[in-house]
Protein backbone atom coordinates (compact mmCIF):
# COMPACT_ATOMS: atom_id res chain seq x y z
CA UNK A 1 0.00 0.00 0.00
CA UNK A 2 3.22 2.21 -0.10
CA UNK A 3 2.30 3.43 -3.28
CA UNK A 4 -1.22 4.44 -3.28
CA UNK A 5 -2.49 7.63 -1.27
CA UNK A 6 -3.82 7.07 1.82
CA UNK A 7 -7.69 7.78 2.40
CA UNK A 8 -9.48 7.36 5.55
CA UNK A 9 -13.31 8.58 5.54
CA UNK A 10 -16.24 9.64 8.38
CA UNK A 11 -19.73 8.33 6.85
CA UNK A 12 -22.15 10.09 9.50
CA UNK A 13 -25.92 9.17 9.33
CA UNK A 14 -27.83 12.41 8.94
CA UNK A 15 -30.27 11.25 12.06
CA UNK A 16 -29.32 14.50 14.77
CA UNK A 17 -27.52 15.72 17.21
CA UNK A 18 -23.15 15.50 15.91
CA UNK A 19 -22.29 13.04 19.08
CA UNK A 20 -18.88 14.14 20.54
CA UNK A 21 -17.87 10.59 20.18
CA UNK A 22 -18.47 11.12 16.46
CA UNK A 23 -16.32 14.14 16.79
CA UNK A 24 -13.39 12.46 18.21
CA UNK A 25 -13.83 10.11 15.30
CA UNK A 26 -13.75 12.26 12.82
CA UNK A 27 -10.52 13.72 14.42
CA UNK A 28 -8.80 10.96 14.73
CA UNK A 29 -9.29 10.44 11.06
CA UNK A 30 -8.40 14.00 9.85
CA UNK A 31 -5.02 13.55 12.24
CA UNK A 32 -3.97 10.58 10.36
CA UNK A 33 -4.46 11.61 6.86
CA UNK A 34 -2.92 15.09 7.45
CA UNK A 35 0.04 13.65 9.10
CA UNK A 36 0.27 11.00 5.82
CA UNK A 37 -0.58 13.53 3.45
CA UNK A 38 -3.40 11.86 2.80
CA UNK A 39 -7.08 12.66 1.73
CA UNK A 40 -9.92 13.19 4.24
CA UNK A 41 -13.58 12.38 2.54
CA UNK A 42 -16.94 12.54 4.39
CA UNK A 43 -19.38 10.35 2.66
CA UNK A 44 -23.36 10.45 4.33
CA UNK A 45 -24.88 7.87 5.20
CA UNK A 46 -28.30 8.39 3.90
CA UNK A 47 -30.07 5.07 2.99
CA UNK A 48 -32.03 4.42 6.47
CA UNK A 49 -34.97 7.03 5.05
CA UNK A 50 -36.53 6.11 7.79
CA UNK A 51 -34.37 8.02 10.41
CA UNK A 52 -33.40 11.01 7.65
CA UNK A 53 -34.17 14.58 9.73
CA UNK A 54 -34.27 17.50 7.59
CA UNK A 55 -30.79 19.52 8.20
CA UNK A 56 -29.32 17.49 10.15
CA UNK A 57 -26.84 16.65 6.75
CA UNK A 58 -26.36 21.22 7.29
CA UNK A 59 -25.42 20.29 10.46
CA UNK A 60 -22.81 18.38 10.28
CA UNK A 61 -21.44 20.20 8.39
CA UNK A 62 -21.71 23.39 10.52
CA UNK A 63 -20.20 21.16 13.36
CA UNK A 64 -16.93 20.03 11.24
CA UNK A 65 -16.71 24.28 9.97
CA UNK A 66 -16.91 25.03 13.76
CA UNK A 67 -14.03 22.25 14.50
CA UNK A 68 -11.84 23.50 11.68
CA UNK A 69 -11.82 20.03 10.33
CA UNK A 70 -12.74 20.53 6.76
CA UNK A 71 -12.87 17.72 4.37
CA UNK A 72 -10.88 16.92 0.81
CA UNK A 73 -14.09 15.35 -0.33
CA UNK A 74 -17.56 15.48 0.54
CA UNK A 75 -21.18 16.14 -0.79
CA UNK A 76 -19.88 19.74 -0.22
CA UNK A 77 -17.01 20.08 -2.16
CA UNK A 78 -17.39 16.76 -4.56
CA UNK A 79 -14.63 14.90 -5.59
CA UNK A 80 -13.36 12.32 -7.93
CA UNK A 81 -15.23 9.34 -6.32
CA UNK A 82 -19.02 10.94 -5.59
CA UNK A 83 -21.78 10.82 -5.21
CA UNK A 84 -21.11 11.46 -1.54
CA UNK A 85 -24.21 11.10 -0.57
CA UNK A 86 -25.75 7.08 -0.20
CA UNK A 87 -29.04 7.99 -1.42
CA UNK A 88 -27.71 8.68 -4.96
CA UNK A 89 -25.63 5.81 -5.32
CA UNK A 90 -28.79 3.33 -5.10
CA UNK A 91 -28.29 1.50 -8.44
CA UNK A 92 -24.45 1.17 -7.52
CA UNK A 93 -25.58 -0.90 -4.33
CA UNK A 94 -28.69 -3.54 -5.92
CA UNK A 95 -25.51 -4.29 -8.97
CA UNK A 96 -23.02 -5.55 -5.93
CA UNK A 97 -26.07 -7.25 -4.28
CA UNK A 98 -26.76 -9.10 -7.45
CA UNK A 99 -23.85 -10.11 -8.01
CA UNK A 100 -23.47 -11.27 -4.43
CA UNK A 101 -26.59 -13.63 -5.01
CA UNK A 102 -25.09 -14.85 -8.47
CA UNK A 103 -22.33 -16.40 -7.10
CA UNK A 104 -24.40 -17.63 -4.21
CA UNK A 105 -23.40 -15.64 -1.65
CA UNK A 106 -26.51 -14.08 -0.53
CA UNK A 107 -29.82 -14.85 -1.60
CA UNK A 108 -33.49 -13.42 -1.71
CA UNK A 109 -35.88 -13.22 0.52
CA UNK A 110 -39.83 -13.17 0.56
CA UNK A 111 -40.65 -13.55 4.42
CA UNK A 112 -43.33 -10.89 5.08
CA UNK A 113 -43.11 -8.98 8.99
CA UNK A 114 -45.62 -11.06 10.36
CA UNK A 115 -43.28 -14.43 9.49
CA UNK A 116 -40.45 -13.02 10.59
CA UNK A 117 -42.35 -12.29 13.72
CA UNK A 118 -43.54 -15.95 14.00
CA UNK A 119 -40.29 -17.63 13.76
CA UNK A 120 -39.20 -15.17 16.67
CA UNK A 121 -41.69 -16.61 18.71
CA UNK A 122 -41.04 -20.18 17.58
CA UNK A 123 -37.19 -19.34 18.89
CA UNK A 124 -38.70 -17.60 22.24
CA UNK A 125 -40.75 -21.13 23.01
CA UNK A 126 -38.05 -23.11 22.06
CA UNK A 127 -35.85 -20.95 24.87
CA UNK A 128 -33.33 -20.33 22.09
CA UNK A 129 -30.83 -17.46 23.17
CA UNK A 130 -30.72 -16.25 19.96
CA UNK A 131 -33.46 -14.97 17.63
CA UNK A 132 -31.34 -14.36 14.76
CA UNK A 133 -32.27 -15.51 11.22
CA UNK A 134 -29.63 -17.39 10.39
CA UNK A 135 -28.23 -20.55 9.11
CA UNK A 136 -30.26 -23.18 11.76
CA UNK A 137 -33.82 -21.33 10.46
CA UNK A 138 -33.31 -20.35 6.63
CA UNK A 139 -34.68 -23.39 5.63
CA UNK A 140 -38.22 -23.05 7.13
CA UNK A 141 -38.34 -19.28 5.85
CA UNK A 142 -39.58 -17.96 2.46
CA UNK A 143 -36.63 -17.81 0.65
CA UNK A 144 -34.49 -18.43 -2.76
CA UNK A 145 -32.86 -21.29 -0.33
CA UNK A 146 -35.52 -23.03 0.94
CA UNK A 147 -38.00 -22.57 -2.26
CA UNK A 148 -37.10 -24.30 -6.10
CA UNK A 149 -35.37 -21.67 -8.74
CA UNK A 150 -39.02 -21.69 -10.68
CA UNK A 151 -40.60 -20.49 -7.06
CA UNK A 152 -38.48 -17.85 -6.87
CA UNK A 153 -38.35 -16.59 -9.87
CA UNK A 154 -42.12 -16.74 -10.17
CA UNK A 155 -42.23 -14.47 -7.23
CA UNK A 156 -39.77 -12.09 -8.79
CA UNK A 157 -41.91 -11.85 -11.95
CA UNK A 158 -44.80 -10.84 -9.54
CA UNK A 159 -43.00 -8.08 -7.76
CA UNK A 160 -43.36 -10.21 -4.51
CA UNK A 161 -41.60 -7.28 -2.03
CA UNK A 162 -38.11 -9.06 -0.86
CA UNK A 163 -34.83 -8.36 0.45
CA UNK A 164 -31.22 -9.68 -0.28
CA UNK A 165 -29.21 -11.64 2.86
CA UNK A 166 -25.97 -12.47 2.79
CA UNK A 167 -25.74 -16.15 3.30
CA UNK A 168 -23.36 -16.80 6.65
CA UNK A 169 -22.10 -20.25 6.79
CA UNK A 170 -21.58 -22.01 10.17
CA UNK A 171 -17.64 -23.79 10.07
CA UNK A 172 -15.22 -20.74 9.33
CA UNK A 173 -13.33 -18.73 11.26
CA UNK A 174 -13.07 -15.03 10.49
CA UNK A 175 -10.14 -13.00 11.35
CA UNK A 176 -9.83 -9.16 11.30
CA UNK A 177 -7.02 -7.60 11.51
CA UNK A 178 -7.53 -5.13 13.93
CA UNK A 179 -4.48 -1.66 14.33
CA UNK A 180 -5.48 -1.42 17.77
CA UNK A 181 -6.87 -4.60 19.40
CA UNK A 182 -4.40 -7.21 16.83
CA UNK A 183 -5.75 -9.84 15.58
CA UNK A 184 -9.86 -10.78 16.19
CA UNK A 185 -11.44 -14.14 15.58
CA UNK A 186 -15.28 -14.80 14.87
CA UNK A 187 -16.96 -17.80 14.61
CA UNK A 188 -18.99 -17.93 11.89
CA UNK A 189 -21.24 -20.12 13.05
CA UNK A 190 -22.57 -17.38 15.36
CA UNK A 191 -22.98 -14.80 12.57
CA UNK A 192 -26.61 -14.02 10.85
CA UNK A 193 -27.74 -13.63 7.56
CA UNK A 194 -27.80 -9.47 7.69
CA UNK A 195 -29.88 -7.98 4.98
CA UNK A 196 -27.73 -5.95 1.91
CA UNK A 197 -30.64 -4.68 0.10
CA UNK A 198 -33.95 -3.64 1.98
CA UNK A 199 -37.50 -4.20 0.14
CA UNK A 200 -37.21 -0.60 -1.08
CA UNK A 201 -34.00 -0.93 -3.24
CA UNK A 202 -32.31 0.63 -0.51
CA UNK A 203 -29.07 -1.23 1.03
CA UNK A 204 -27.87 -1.35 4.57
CA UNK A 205 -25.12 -0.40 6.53
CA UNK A 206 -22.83 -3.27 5.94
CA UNK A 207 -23.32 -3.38 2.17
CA UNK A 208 -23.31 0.37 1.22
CA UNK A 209 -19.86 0.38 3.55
CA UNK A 210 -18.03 -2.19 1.73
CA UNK A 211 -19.21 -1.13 -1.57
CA UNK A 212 -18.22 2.77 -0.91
CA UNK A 213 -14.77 2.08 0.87
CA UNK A 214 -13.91 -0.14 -2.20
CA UNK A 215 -15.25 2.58 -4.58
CA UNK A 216 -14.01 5.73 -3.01
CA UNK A 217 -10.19 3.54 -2.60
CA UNK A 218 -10.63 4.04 1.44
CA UNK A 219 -7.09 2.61 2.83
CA UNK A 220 -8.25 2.87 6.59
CA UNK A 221 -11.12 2.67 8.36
CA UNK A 222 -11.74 3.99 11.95
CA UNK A 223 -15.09 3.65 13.55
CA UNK A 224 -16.52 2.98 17.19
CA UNK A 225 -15.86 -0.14 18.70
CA UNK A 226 -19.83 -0.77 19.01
CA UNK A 227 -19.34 -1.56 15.66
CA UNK A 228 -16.65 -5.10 15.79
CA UNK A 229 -20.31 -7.13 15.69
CA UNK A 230 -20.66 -6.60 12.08
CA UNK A 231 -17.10 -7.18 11.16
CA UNK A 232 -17.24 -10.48 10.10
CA UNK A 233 -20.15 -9.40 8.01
CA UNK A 234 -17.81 -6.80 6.72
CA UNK A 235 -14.67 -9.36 6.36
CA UNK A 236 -16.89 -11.81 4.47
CA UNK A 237 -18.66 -8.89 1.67
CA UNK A 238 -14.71 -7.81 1.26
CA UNK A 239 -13.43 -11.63 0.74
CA UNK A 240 -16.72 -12.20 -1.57
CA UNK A 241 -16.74 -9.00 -3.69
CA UNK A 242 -13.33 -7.71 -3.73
CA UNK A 243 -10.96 -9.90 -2.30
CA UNK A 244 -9.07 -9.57 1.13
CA UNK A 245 -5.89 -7.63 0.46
CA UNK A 246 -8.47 -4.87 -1.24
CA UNK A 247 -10.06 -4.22 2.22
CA UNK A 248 -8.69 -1.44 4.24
CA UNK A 249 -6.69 -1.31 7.49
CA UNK A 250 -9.30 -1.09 10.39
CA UNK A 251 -9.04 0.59 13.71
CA UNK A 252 -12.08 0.20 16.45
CA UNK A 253 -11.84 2.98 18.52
CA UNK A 254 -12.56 3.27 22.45
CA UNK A 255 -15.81 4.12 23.28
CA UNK A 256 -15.80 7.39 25.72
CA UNK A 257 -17.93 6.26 28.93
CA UNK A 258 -20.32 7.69 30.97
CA UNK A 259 -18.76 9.53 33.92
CA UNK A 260 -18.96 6.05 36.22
CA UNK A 261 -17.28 4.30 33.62
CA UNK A 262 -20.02 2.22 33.39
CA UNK A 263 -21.55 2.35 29.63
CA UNK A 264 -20.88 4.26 26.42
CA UNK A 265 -21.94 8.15 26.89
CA UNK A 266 -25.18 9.34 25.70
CA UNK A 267 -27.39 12.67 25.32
CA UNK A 268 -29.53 10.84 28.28
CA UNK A 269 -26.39 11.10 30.55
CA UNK A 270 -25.61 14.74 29.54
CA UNK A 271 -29.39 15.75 29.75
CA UNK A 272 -29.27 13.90 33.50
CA UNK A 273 -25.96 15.05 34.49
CA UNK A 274 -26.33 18.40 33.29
CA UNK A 275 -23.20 18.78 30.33
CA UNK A 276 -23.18 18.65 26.67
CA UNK A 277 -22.58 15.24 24.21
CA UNK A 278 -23.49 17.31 20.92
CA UNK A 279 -20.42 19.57 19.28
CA UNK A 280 -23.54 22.38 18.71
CA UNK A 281 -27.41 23.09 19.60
CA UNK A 282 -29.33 20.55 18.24
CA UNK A 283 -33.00 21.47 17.51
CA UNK A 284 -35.36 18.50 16.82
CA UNK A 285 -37.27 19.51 13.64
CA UNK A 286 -39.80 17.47 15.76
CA UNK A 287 -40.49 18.28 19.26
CA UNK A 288 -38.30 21.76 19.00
CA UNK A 289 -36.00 21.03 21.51
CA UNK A 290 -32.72 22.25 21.71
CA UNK A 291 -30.36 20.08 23.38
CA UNK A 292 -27.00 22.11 24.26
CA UNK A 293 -23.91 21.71 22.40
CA UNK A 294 -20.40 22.38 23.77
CA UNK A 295 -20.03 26.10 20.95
CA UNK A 296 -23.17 27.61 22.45
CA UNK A 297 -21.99 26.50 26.41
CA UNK A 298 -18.96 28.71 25.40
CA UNK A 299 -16.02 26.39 24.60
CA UNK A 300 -13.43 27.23 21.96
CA UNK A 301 -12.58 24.82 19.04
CA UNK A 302 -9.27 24.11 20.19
CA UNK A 303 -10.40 23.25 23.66
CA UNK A 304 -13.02 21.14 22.48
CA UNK A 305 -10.49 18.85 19.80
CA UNK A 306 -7.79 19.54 22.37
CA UNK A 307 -10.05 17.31 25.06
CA UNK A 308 -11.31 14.28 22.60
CA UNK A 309 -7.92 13.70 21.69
CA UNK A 310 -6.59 12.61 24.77
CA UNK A 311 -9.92 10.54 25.54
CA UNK A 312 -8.38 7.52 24.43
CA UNK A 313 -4.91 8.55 23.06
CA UNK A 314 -1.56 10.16 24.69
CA UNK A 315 1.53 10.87 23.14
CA UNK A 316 3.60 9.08 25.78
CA UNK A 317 4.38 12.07 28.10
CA UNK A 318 2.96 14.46 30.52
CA UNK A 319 1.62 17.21 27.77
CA UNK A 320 -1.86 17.60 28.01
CA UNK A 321 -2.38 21.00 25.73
CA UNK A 322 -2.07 20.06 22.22
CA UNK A 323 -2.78 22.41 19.05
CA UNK A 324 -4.08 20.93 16.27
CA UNK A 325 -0.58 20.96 14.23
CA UNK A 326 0.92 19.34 17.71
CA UNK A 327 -1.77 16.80 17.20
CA UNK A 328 -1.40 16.44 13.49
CA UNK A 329 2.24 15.72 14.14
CA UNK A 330 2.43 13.73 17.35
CA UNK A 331 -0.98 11.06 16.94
CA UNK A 332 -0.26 7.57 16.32
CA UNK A 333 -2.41 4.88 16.14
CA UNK A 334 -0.22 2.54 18.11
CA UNK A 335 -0.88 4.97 21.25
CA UNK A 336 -4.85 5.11 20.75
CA UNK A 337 -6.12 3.10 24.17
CA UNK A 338 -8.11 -0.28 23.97
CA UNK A 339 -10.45 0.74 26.56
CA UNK A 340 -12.80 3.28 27.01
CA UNK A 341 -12.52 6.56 28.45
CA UNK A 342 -14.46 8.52 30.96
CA UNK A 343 -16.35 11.16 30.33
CA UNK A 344 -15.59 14.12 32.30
CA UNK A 345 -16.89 17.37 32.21
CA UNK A 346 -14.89 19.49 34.62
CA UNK A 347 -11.57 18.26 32.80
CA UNK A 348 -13.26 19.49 29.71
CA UNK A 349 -13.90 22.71 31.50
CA UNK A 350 -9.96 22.84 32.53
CA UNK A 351 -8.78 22.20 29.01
CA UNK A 352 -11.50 25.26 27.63
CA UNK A 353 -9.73 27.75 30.64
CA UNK A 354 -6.25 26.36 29.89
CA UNK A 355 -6.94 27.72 26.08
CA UNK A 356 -8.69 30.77 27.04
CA UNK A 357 -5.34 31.48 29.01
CA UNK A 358 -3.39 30.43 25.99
CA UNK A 359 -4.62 32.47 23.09
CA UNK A 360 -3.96 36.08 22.66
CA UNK A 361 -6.69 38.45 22.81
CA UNK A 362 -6.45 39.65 19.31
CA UNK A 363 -7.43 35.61 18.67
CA UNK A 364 -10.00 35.57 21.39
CA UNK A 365 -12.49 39.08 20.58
CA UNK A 366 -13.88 37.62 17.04
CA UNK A 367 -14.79 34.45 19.59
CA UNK A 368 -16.08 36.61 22.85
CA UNK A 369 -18.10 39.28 20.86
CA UNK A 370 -20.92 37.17 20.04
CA UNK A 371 -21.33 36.01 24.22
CA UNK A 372 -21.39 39.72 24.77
CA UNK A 373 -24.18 40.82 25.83
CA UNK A 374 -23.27 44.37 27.35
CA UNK A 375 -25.10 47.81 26.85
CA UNK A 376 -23.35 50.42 25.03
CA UNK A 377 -20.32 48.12 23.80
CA UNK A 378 -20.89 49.15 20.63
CA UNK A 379 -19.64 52.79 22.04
CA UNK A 380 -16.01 51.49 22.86
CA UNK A 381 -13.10 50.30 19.89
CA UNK A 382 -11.61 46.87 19.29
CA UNK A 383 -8.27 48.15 21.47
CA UNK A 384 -10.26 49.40 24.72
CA UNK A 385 -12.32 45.53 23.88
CA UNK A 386 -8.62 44.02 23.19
CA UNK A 387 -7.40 45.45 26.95
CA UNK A 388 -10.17 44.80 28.37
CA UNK A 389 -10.42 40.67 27.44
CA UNK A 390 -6.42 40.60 28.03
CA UNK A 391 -6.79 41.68 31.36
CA UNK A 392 -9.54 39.27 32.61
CA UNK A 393 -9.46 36.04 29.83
CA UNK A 394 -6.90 34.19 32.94
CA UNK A 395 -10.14 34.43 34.96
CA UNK A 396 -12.65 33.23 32.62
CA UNK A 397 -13.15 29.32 32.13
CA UNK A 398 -16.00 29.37 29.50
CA UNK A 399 -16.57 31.99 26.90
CA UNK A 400 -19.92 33.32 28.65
CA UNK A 401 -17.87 34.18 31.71
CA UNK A 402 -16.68 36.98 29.88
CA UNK A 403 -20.12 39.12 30.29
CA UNK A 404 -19.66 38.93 33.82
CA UNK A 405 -15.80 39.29 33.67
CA UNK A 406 -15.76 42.36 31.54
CA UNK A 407 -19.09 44.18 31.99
CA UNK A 408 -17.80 46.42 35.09
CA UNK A 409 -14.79 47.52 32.09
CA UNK A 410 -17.37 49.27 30.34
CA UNK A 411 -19.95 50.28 32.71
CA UNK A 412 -21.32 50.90 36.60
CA UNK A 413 -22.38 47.43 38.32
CA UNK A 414 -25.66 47.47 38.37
CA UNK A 415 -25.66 45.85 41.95
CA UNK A 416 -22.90 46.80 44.60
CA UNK A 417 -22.61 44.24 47.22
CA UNK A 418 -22.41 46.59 50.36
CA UNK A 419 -23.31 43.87 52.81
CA UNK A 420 -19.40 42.41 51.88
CA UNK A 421 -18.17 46.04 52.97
CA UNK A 422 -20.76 46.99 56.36
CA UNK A 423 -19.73 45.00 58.95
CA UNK A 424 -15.75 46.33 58.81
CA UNK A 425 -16.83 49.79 58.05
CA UNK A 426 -16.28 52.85 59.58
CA UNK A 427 -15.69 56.79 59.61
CA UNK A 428 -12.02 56.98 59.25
CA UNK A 429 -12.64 54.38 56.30
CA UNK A 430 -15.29 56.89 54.79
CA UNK A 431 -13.51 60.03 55.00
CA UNK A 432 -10.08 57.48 53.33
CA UNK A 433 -12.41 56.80 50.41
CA UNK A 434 -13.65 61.00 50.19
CA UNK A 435 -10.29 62.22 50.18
CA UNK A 436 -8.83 59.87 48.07
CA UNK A 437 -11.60 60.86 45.48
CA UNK A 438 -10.79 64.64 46.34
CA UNK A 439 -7.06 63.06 45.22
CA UNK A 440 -7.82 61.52 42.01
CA UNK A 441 -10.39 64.57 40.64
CA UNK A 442 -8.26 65.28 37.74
CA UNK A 443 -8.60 63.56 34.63
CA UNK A 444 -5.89 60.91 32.89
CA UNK A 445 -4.40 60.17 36.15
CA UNK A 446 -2.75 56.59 35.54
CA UNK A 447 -3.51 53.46 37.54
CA UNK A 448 -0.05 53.61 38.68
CA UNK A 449 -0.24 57.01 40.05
CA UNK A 450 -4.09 56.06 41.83
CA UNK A 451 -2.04 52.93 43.14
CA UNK A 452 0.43 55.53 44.50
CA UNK A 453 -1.71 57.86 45.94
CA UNK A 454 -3.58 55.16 47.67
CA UNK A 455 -0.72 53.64 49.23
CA UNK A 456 0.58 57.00 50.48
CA UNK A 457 -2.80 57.73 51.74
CA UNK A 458 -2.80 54.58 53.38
CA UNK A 459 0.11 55.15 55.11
CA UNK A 460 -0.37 58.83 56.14
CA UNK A 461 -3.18 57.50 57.95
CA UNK A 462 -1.93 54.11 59.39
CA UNK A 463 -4.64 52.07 57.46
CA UNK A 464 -3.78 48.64 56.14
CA UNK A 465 -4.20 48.37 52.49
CA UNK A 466 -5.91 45.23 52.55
CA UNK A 467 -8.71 47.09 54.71
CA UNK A 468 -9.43 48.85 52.15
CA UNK A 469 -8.82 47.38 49.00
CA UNK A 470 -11.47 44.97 49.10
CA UNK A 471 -14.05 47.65 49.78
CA UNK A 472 -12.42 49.49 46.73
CA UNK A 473 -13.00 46.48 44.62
CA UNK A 474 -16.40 46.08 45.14
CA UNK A 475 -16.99 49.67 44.63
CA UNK A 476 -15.61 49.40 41.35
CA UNK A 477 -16.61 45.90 40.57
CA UNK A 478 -20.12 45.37 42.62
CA UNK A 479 -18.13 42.17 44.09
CA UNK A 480 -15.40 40.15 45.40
CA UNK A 481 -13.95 39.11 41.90
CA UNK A 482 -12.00 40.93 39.07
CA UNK A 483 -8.49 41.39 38.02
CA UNK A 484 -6.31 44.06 40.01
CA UNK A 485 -7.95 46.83 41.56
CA UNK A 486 -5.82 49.48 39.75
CA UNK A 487 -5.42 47.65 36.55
CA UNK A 488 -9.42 48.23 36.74
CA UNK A 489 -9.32 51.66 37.99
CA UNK A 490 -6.75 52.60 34.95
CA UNK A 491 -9.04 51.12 32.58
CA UNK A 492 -12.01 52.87 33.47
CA UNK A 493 -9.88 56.05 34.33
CA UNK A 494 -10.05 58.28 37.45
CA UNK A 495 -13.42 60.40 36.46
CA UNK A 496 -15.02 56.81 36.64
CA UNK A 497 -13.25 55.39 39.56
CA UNK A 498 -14.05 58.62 41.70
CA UNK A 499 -17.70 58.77 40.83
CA UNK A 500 -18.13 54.61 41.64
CA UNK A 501 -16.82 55.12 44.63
CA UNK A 502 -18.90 58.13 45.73
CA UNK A 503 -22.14 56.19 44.44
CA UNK A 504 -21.16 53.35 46.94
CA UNK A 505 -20.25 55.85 49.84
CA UNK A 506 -23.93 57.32 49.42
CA UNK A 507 -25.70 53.11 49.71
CA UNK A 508 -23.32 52.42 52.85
CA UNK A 509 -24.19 55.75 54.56
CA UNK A 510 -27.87 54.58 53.79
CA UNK A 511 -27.76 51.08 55.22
C-alpha cells in the first residue's frame, strides 16, 4: 500500500444531534491523513430514510466548519469518487447485491413482517438465546434457499416485495485484523444472515460500507468499537466482492464512557448530568428542543479537539495541551487506548480555561463578541475591547464568563454588594475613600499614580491596604472578583473610579 495515497473517511448518518464521540472520530481520522498527506472524505450515510431529519446533513457540516476540520471530499465540495451522498448511489448498491446472489453468496428473501415475527416466537418457546435468522432457520423461511429456482423466480416476476441476505455459513473462522486490538477471531457459526438490500432498493449499513470504501479507494477505516459485531459481516462482503488484500486497514476505537465508567456516553447522561454530548445546539425539527452543544456553552474549538484527543490517546508524556498541528504531528495509532474513556466534564472545563489562558486576545475578541451581551459596547473600539479581554481572559473558564468578567470595564455594576463592605466599616474608612476621590479629581491620572496615591494615603493615615482594597473592589466591581484593583481603575480612568466610589459611599451611609 506504499504506493497508493492514503484515504481514511467519516460516513455520518444524517439522524441529529453531531455526538462528541463522532467528533473524536472524525478527528482521529483527519489527524492521520494530514500527518500521511493523505485525503480526508466525508461520505453520508443516507439510505435508512426512515431516520433522515431534515438539516441534520447542514449540520454536520456546521459542526466540522466550527471544529476546523474541513474535508478533501464530501457532498460539499465533490470529488473524484461521488456521489457522496448514499441515497444517490442506489443503483451502484442492488448491482453488488446481485452479483453477491449470483455467485451464491446471498440470496433473496420473501418472508413478510408477520413471518419473521412468527419464527421469533417459535425461537422464544423453544428458549433459544438467539433470535437471529440465520443458518439453523433459513430453511423453514420464504426464501431463494428453501424454495425451487421456478418459485423464486415466479415471485420475482410478480414483484413479490423481498430483500437480499448475505448467506453466513456455520464452520469458518473469520479474522480481522484489527491496528489497535491485533488480531480478532469470529466464529462464523454465530454470525446471521444481515440484509444488503432492503425491500425498497435501498441497502444497509454493511453493504453500502463495503461497496463505498472499495469505490471511493478508502485505505483505513476507523469507527466505534460498538461496531466489531458486524465485522465479520464486513470481512466476508470484502473476501466475496473484492478480495481480502483490497479491504482497508481497520481501527475500532474506544468508546468514551459515561462519567462512572459504566456504559458508552449518551445525550440521556448529559441531559441527567447536566453537560453537553453534541459539538452544537441541536433542535429537533420534531419536538423543537434544543439540546446544548459544547459552541453555544462557550467552549473554543481548540479546547473542544484539544479534550477528545486525549480521551483515548496520549503521546507518551505528561503534555496535556495540544494544538491541532501538535496533534497532526504527534498522533499515532499505536498509542490510541483499547479501553474506554471517561467522560468528564470538569476536565473538559480545565482544558477550555487552559486555552482561554493560551490564546492572545487579538485571537479571542472575534470568539467573545458574540457572548457579549453588554449595553453600550458598541460605544467602545476593538483596542479598549482588546485590553479589556487581556486583562480578565486568565479568569474566565467558559466563553460566557466573559459578560460577567468584563461588563464592570465598560460600565457601573448594576448591583454593589455593600453587605461584603458593612460590617468592617467605619468613619475613618469613609472620609479614606472621600479624600482619596478629592485626590484623584483630575482627569488621565494613571492606575499607577491612583495605586500611588492610595498607598501613600494609606500610610499617612496608618490604614492597612488590605482594609481597604477589598471595599475598593467592590466599589468598582459590585463584588469580590475581578483582576487588580488598579489595573481596573486605569481602565475605566479616574473620572469613573471617583464617581463609583462616591455612588457606593452614598448606599453604605444609607444602610
Amino acid at each position: 500500500m506504499d504506493d497508493v495515497q492514503l484515504r481514511v473517511r467519516f460516513a455520518p448518518s444524517p439522524t441529529g444531534g453531531l455526538h462528541l464521540g463522532g467528533v473524536r472520530t472524525v478527528l482521529y481520522n483527519y489527524l492521520f491523513a494530514k500527518q500521511q498527506r493523505g485525503k480526508f472524505i466525508v461520505r453520508i450515510e443516507d439510505t435508512d430514510q426512515r431516520r433522515f431529519v431534515k438539516g441534520a446533513e447542514e449540520y454536520i457540516f456546521e459542526c466540522l466548519d466550527w471544529c476546523g476540520l474541513s474535508a478533501d471530499e464530501s457532498v460539499q465540495n465533490g470529488g473524484p469518487h461521488g456521489p457522496y451522498r448514499q441515497s444517490e448511489r442506489k443503483e451502484i448498491y442492488r448491482a453488488y447485491a446481485l452479483k453477491l446472489v449470483e455467485n451464491g453468496h446471498a440470496y433473496y428473501a420473501f418472508d413478510t413482517p408477520e413471518a419473521l415475527e412468527e419464527m421469533r416466537e417459535k425461537l422464544k418457546a423453544k428458549g433459544s438465546e438467539s433470535l437471529m435468522y440465520d443458518h439453523h432457520v433459513r430453511s423453514e423461511m420464504k426464501n431463494s434457499l428453501s424454495l425451487s429456482p421456478e418459485e423464486t423466480q415466479s415471485l420475482l416476476k410478480e414483484n413479490i416485495p423481498y430483500v437480499i441476505r448475505i448467506k453466513a455459513n456455520p464452520g469458518n473462522t473469520i479474522i480481522l485484523n484489527d491496528v489497535i486490538r491485533g488480531e480478532i477471531k469470529f466464529d462464523s457459526g454465530n454470525v446471521d444472515d444481515k440484509v444488503l438490500l432492503k425491500a425498497d432498493g435501498m441497502p444497509t449499513y454493511h453493504l453500502a460500507v463495503v461497496v463505498d470504501d472499495y469505490l471511493m479507494k478508502i485505505t483505513h477505516a476507523f469507527r466505534g468499537e460498538e461496531w466489531l459485531p458486524s465485522a465479520p459481516v464486513h470481512v466476508m462482503l470484502w473476501q466475496y466482492l473484492f478480495g481480502l488484500d483490497a479491504m482497508p486497514a481497520w481501527a475500532h476505537l474506544p468508546l468514551i464512557l459515561k462519567p462512572d465508567g459504566h456504559g458508552k456516553l449518551s445525550k440521556r447522561d448529559g441531559d441527567r448530568l447536566g453537560f453537553p454530548v453534541y459539538a452544537m445546539d441541536w433542535k429537533d425539527p420534531f419536538s423543537g428542543e434544543i439540546t446544548k452543544g459544547f459552541k453555544e456553552l462557550g467552549f473554543l474549538p481548540e479546547a473542544f479537539l484539544n479534550l477528545l484527543a486525549v480521551l483515548g490517546w496520549n503521546d507518551g508524556s505528561e503534555q496535556e495541551i495540544f494544538s491541532l498541528e501538535e496533534l497532526i504531528k504527534k498522533f499515532s495509532l499505536e498509542r490510541v487506548h483499547h479501553a474506554g474513556a471517561k467522560f468528564d466534564y470538569e476536565k473538559a472545563r480545565w482544558f477550555n480555561h487552559e486555552w482561554i489562558k493560551k490564546l492572545p486576545a487579538k485571537d479571542l475578541l472575534p470568539r467573545v463578541k458574540p457572548f457579549m451581551d453588554i449595553p453600550n459596547v458598541e460605544d467602545f473600539t476593538d483596542d479598549y475591547i482588546l485590553s479589556a479581554i487581556g486583562m480578565v481572559k486568565d479568569r474566565c473558564t467558559l466563553l460566557t464568563d466573559f459578560n460577567q468578567q468584563l461588563g464592570f470595564l465598560f460600565h457601573s455594576p448594576e448591583k454593589i454588594d455593600v453587605g461584603a463592605i458593612n460590617p468592617k466599616w467605619n468613619e475613618i474608612k469613609n472620609t479614606f475613600f472621600l479624600e482619596f476621590c478629592q485626590a484623584i479629581e483630575e482627569e488621565n491620572i494613571s492606575g499607577e499614580k491612583m495605586e500611588e496615591i492610595f498607598k501613600r494615603f494609606c500610610s499617612n493615615k496608618n490604614i492597612k491596604p488590605g482594609e481597604v482594597l477589598l471595599p475598593l473592589r467592590i466599589m468598582l466591581v459590585g463584588g469580590k472578583y475581578g483582576p487588580g484593583v488598579f489595573d481596573i481603575a486605569g481602565m475605566i480612568g479616574s473620572i469613573e473610579t471617583r464617581n463609583r466610589i462616591l455612588h457606593t459611599l452614598q448606599l453604605i451611609t444609607h444602610e
